[in-house]
PDB file of N, CA and C in Angstrom:
ATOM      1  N   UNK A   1     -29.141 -40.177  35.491  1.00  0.00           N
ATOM      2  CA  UNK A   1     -30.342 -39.581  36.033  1.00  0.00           C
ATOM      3  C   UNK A   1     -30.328 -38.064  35.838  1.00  0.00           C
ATOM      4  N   UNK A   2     -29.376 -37.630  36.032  1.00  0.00           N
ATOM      5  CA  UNK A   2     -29.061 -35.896  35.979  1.00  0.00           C
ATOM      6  C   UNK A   2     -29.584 -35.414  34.815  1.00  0.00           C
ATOM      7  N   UNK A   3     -28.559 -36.077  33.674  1.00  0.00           N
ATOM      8  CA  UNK A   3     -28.917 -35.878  32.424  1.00  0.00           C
ATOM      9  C   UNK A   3     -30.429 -36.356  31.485  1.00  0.00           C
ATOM     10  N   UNK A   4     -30.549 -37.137  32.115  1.00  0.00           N
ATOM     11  CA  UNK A   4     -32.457 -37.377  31.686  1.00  0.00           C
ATOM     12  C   UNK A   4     -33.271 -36.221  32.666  1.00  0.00           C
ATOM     13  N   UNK A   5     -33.180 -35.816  33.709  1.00  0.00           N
ATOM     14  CA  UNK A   5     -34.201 -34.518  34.313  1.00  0.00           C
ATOM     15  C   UNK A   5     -33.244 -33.446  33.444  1.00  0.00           C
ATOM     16  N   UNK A   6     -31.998 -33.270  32.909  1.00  0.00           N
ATOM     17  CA  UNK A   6     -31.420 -31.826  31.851  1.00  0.00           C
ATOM     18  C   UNK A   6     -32.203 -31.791  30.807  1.00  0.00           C
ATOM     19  N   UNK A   7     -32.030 -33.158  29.805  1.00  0.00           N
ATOM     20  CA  UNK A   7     -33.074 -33.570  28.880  1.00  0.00           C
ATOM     21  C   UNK A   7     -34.540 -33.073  29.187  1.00  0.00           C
ATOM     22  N   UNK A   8     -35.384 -33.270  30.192  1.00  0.00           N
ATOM     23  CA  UNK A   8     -36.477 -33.170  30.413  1.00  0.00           C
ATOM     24  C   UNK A   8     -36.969 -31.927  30.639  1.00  0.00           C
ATOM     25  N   UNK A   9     -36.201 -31.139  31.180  1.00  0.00           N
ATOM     26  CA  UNK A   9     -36.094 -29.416  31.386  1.00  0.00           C
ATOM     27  C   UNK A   9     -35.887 -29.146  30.095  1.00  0.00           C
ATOM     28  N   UNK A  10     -34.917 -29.344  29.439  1.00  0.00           N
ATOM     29  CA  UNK A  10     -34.632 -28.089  28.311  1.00  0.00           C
ATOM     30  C   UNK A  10     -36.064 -28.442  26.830  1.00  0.00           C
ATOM     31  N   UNK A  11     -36.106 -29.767  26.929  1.00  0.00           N
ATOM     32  CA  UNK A  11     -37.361 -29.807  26.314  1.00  0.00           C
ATOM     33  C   UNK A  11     -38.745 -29.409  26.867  1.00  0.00           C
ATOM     34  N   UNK A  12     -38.924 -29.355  28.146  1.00  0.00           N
ATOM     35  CA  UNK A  12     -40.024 -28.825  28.143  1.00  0.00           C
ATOM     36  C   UNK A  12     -39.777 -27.393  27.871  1.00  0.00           C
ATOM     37  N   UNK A  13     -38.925 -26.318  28.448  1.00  0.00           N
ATOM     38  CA  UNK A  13     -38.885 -25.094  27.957  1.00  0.00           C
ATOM     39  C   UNK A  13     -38.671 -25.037  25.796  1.00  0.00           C
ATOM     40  N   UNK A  14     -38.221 -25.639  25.546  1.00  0.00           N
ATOM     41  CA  UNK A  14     -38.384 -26.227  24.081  1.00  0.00           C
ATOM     42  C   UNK A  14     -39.798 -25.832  23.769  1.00  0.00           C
ATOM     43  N   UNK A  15     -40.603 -26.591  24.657  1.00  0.00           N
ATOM     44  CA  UNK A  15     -42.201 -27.109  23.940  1.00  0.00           C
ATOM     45  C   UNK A  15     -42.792 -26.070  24.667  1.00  0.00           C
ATOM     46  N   UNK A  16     -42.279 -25.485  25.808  1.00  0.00           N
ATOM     47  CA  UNK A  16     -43.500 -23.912  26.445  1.00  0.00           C
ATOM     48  C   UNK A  16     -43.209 -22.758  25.629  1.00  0.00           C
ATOM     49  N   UNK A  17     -42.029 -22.897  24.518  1.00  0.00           N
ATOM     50  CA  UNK A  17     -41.768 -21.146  24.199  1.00  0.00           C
ATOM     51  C   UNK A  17     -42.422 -21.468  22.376  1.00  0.00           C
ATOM     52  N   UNK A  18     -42.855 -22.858  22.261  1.00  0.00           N
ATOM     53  CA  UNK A  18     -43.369 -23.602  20.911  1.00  0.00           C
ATOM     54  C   UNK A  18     -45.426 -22.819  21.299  1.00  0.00           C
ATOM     55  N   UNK A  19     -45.700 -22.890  22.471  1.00  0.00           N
ATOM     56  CA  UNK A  19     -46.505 -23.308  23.019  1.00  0.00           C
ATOM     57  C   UNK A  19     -47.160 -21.438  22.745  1.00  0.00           C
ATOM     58  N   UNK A  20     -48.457 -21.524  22.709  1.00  0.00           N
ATOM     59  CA  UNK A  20     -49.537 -20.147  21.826  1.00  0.00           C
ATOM     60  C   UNK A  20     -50.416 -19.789  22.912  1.00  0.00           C
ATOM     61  N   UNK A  21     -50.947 -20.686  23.681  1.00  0.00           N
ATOM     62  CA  UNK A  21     -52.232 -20.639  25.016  1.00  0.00           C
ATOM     63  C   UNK A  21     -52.116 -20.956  25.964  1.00  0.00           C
ATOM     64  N   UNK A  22     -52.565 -20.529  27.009  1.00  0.00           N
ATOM     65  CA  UNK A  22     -52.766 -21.172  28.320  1.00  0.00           C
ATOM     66  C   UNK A  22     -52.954 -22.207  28.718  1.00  0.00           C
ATOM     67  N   UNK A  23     -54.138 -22.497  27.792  1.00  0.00           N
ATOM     68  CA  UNK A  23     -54.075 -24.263  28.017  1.00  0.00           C
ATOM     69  C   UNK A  23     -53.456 -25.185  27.552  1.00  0.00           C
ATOM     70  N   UNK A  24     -52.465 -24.667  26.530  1.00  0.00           N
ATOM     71  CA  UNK A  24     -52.030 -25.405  25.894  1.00  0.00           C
ATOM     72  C   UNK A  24     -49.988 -25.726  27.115  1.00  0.00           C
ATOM     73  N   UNK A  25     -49.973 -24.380  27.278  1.00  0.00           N
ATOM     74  CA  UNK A  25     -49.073 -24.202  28.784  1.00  0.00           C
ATOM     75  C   UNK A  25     -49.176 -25.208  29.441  1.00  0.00           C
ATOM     76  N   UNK A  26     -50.378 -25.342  30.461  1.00  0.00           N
ATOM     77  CA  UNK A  26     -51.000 -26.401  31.272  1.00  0.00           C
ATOM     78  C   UNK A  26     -50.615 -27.484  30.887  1.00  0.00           C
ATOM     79  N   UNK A  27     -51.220 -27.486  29.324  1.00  0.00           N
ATOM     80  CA  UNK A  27     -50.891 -29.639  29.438  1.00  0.00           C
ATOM     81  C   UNK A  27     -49.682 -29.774  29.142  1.00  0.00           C
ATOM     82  N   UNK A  28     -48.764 -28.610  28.710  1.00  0.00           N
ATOM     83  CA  UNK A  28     -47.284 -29.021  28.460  1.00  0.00           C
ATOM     84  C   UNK A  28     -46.680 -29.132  30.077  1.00  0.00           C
ATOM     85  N   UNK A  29     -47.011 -28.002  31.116  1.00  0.00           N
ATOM     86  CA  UNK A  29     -46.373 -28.570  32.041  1.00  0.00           C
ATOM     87  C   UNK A  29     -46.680 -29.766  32.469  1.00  0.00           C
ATOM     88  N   UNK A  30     -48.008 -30.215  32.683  1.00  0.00           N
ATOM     89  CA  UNK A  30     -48.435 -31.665  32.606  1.00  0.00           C
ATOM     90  C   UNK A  30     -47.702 -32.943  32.314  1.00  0.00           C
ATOM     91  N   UNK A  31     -47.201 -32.438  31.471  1.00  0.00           N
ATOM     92  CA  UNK A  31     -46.639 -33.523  30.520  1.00  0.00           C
ATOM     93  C   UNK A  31     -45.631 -33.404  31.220  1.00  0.00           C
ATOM     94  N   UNK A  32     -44.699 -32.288  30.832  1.00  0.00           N
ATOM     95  CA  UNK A  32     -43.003 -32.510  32.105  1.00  0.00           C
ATOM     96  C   UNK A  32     -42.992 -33.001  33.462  1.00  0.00           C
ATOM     97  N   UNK A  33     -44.048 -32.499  33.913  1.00  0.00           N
ATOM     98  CA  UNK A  33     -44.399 -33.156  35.462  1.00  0.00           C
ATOM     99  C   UNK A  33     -44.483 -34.604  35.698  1.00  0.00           C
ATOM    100  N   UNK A  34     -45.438 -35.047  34.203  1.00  0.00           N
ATOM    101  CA  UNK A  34     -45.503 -36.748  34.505  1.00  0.00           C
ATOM    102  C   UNK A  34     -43.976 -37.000  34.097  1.00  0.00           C
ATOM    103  N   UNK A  35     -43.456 -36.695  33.070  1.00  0.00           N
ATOM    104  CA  UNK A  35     -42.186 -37.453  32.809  1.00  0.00           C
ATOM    105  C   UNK A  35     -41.058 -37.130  34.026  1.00  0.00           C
ATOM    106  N   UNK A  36     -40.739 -36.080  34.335  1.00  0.00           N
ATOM    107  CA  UNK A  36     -40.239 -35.996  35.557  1.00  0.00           C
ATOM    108  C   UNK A  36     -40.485 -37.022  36.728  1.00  0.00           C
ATOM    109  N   UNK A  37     -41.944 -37.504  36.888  1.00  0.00           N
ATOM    110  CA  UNK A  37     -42.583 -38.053  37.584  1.00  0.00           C
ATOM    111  C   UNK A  37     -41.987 -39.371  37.651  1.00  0.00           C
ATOM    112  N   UNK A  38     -41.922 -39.855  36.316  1.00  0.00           N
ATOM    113  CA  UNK A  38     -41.660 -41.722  35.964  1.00  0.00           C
ATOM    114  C   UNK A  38     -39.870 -41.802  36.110  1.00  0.00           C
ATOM    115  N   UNK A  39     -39.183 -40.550  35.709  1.00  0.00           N
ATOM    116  CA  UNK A  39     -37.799 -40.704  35.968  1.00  0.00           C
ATOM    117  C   UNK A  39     -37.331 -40.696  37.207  1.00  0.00           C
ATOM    118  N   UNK A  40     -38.508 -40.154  38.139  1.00  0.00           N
ATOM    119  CA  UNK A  40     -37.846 -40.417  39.563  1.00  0.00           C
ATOM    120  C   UNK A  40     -38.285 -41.323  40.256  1.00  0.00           C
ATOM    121  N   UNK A  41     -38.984 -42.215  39.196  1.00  0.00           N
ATOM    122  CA  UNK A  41     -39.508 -43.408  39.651  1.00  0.00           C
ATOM    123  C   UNK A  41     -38.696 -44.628  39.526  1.00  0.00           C
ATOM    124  N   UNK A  42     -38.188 -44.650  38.958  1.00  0.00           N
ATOM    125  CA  UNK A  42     -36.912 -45.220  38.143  1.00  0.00           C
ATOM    126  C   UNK A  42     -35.498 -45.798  39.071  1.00  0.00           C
TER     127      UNK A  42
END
């Protein structure tokens, strides 16, 4: 579990410093939030 939310952090900072706009920010945190979301669903 640890290591899938490490995984999930270092890729989203991966995909926010990839990332050009604001909105484009938004749906990336979006996105970490849901996956975060389903791993602690788990």
């Amino acid at each position: 579990m640890q290591r899938l939310t490490l995984f999930v952090l270092i890729s989203s900072l991966l995909a926010l410093s990839a990332c050009n706009t604001v909105k484009g920010v938004g749906q990336d945190l979006q996105k970490a939030g849901s996956a975060i979301e389903g791993a602690a669903k788990k």
